[in-house]
C-alpha atoms as a PDB file:
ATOM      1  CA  UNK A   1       0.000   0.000   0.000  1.00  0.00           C
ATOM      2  CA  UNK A   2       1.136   3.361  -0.639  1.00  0.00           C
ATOM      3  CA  UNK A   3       2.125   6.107   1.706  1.00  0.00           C
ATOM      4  CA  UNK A   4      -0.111   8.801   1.646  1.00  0.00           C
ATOM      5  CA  UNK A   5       1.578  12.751  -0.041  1.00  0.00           C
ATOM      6  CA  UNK A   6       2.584  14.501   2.441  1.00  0.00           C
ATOM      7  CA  UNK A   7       0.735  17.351   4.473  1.00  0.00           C
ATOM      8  CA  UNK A   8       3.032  19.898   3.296  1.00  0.00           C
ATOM      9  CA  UNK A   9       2.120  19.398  -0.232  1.00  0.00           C
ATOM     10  CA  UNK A  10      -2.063  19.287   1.143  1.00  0.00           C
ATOM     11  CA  UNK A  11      -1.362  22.729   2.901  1.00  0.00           C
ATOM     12  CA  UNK A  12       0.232  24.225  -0.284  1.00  0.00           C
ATOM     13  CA  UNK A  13      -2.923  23.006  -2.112  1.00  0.00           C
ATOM     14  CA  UNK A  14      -5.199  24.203  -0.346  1.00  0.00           C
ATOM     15  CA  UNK A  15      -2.931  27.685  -0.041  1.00  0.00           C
ATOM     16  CA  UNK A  16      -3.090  27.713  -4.024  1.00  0.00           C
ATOM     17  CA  UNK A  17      -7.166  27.425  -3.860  1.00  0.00           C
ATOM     18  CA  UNK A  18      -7.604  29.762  -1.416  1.00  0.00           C
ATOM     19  CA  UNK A  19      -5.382  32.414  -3.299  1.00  0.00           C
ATOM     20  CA  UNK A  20      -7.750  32.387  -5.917  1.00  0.00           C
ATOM     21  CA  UNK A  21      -6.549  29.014  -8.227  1.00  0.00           C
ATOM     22  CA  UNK A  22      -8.866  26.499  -9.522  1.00  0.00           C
ATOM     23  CA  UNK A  23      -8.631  22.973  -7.823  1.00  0.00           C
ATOM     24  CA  UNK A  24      -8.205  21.939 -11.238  1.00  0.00           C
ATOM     25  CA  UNK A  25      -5.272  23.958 -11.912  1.00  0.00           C
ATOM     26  CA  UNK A  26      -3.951  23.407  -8.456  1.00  0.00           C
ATOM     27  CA  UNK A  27      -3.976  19.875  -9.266  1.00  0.00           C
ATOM     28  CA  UNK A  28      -1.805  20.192 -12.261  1.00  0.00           C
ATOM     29  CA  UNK A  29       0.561  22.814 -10.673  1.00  0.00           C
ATOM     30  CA  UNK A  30       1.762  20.437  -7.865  1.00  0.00           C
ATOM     31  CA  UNK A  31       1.322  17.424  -9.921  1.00  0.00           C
ATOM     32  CA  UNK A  32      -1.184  15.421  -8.389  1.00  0.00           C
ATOM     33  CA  UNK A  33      -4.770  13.907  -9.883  1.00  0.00           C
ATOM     34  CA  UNK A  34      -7.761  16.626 -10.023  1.00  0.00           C
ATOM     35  CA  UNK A  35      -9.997  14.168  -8.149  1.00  0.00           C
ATOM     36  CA  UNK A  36      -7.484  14.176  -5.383  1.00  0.00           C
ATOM     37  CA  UNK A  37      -7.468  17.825  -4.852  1.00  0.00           C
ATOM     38  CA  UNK A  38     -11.441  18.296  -5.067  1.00  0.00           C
ATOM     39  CA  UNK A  39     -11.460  15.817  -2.577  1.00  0.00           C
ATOM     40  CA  UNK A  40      -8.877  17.834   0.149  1.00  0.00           C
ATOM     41  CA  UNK A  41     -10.253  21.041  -0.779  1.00  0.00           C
ATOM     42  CA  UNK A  42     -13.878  19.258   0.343  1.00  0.00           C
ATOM     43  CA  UNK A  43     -12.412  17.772   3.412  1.00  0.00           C
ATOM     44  CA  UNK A  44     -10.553  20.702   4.064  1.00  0.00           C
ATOM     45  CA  UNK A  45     -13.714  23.071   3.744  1.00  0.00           C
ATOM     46  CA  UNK A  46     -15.821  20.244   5.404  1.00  0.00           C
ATOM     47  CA  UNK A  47     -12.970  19.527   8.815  1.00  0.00           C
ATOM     48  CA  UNK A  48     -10.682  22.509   9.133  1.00  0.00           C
ATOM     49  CA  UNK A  49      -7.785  19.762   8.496  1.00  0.00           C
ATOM     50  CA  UNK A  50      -6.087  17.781   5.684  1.00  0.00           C
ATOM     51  CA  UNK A  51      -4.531  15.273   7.390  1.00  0.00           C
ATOM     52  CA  UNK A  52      -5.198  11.803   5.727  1.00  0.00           C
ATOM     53  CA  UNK A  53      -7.399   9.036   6.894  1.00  0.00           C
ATOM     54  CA  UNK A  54      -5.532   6.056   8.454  1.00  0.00           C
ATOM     55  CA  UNK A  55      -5.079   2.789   6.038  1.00  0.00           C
ATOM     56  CA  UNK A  56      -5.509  -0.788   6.754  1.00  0.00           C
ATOM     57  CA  UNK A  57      -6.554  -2.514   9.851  1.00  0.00           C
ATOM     58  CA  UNK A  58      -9.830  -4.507  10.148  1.00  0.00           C
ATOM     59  CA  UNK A  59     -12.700  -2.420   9.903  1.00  0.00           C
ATOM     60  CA  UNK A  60     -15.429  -5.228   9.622  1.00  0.00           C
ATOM     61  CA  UNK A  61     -14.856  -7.956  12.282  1.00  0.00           C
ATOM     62  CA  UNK A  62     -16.753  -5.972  14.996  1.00  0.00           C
ATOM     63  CA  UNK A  63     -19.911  -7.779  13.242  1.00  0.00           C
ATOM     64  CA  UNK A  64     -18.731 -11.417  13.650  1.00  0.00           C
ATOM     65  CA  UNK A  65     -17.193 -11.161  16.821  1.00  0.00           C
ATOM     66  CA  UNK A  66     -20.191  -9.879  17.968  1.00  0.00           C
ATOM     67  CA  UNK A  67     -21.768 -13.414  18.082  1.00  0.00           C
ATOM     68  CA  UNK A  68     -18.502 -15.222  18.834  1.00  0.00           C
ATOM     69  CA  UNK A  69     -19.945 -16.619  22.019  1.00  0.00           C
ATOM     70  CA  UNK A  70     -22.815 -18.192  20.057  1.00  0.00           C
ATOM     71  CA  UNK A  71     -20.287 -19.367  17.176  1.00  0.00           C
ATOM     72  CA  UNK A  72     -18.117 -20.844  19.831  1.00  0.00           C
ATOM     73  CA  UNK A  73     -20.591 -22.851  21.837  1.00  0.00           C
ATOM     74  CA  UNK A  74     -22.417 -23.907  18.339  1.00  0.00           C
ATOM     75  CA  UNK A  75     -19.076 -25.565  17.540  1.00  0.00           C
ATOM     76  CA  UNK A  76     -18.557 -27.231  21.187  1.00  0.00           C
ATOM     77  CA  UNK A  77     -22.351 -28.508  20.637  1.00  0.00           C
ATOM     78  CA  UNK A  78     -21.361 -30.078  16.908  1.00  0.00           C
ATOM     79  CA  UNK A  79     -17.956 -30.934  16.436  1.00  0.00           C
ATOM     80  CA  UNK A  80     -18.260 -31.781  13.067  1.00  0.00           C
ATOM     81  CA  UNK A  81     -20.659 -28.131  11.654  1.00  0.00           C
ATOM     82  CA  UNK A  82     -18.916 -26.954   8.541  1.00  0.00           C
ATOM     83  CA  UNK A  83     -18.336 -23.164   8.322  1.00  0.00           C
ATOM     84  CA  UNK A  84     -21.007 -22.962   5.630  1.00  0.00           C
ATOM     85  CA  UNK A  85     -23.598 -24.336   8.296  1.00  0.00           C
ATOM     86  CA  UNK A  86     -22.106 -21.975  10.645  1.00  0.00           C
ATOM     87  CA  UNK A  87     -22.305 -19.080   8.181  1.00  0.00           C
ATOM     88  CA  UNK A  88     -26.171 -20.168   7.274  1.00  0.00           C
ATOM     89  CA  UNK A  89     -27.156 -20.205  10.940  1.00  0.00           C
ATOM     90  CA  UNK A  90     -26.088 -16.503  11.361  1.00  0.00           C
ATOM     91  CA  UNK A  91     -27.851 -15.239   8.789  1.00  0.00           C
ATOM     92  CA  UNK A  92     -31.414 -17.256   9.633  1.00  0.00           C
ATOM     93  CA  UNK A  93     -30.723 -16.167  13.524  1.00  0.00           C
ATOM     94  CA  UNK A  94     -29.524 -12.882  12.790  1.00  0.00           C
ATOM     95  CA  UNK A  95     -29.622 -11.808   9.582  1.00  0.00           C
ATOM     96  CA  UNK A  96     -25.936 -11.540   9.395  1.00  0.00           C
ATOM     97  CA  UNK A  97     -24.307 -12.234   6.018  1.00  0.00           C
ATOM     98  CA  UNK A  98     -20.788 -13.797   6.409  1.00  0.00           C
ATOM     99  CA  UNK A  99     -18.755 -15.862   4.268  1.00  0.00           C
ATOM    100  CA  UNK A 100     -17.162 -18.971   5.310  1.00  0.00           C
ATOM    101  CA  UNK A 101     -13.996 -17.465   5.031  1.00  0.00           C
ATOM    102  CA  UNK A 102     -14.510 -14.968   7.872  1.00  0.00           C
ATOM    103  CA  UNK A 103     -15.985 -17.297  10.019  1.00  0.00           C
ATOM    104  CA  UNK A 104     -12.727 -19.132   9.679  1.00  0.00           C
ATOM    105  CA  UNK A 105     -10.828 -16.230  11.487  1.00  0.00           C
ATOM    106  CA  UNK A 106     -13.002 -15.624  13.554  1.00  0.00           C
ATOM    107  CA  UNK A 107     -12.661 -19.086  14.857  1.00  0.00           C
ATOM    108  CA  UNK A 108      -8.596 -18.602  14.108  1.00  0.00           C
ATOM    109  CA  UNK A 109      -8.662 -15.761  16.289  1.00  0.00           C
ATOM    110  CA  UNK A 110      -9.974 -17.783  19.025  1.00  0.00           C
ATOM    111  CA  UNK A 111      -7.544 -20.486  18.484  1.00  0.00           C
ATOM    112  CA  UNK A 112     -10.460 -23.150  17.079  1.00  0.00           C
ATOM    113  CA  UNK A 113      -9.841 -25.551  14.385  1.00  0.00           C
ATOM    114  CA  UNK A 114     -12.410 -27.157  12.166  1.00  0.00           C
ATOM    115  CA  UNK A 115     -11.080 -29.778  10.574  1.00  0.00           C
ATOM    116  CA  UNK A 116     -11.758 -32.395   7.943  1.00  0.00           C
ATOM    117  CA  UNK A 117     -11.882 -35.870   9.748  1.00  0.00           C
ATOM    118  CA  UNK A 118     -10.694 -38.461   6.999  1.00  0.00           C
ATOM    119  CA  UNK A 119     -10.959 -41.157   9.015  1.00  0.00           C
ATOM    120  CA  UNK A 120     -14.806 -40.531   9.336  1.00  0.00           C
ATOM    121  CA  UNK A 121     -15.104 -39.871   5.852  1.00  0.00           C
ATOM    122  CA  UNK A 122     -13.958 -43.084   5.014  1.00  0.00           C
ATOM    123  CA  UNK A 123     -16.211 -44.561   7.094  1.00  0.00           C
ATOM    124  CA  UNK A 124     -19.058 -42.787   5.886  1.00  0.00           C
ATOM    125  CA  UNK A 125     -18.005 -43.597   2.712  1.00  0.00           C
ATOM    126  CA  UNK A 126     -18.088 -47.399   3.297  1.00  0.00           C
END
């Protein structure tokens, strides 16, 4: 992921648009994308600041992990649920739309394994 430009360069932006230059022109002056300056011009009008947002980190898990007691004893009950009947059960209980693959960290997370039992697909097999 990329840095984000530097707040210098956002401060002499916005100093160029205030002085009376179009965001447009602005934008070509100091070399960056038009869209980029409309939008710190906005947020600078909008917030008094142009510092940028911060990147990365989890923004979503907050909605899993709020039923990770539930998810937790539902695998404890039924050792051998698959994460697609896990991810089924919290959206007819809930409503909650997961996919199986984050209802494998969560489970990760809390240091739970589901895994494939060969032995007892054989036998079911048989």
């Amino acid at each position: 992921m990329t840095r984000p430009l530097s707040i210098d360069l956002r401060d002499r932006l916005i100093s160029a648009v205030e002085g009376g230059m179009s965001r447009r022109s602005a934008a070509e002056r100091f070399g960056i994308a038009a869209s980029t300056a409309i939008k710190w011009v906005d947020q600078w009008r909008r917030t008094g600041h142009v510092r940028p947002r911060s990147q990365g980190g989890d923004n979503r898990s907050h909605r899993i992990e709020a039923h990770a007691e539930e998810i937790l004893a539902l695998v404890e009950e039924t050792p051998d649920i698959t994460l697609a009947e896990i991810a089924e059960q919290l959206n007819e209980a809930h409503g909650l739309k997961v996919a199986q693959s984050t209802v494998w960290r969560l489970l990760d997370r809390h240091g739970m394994t589901v895994k494939k039992n060969r032995a007892r697909q054989r036998t079911a097999a048989g």
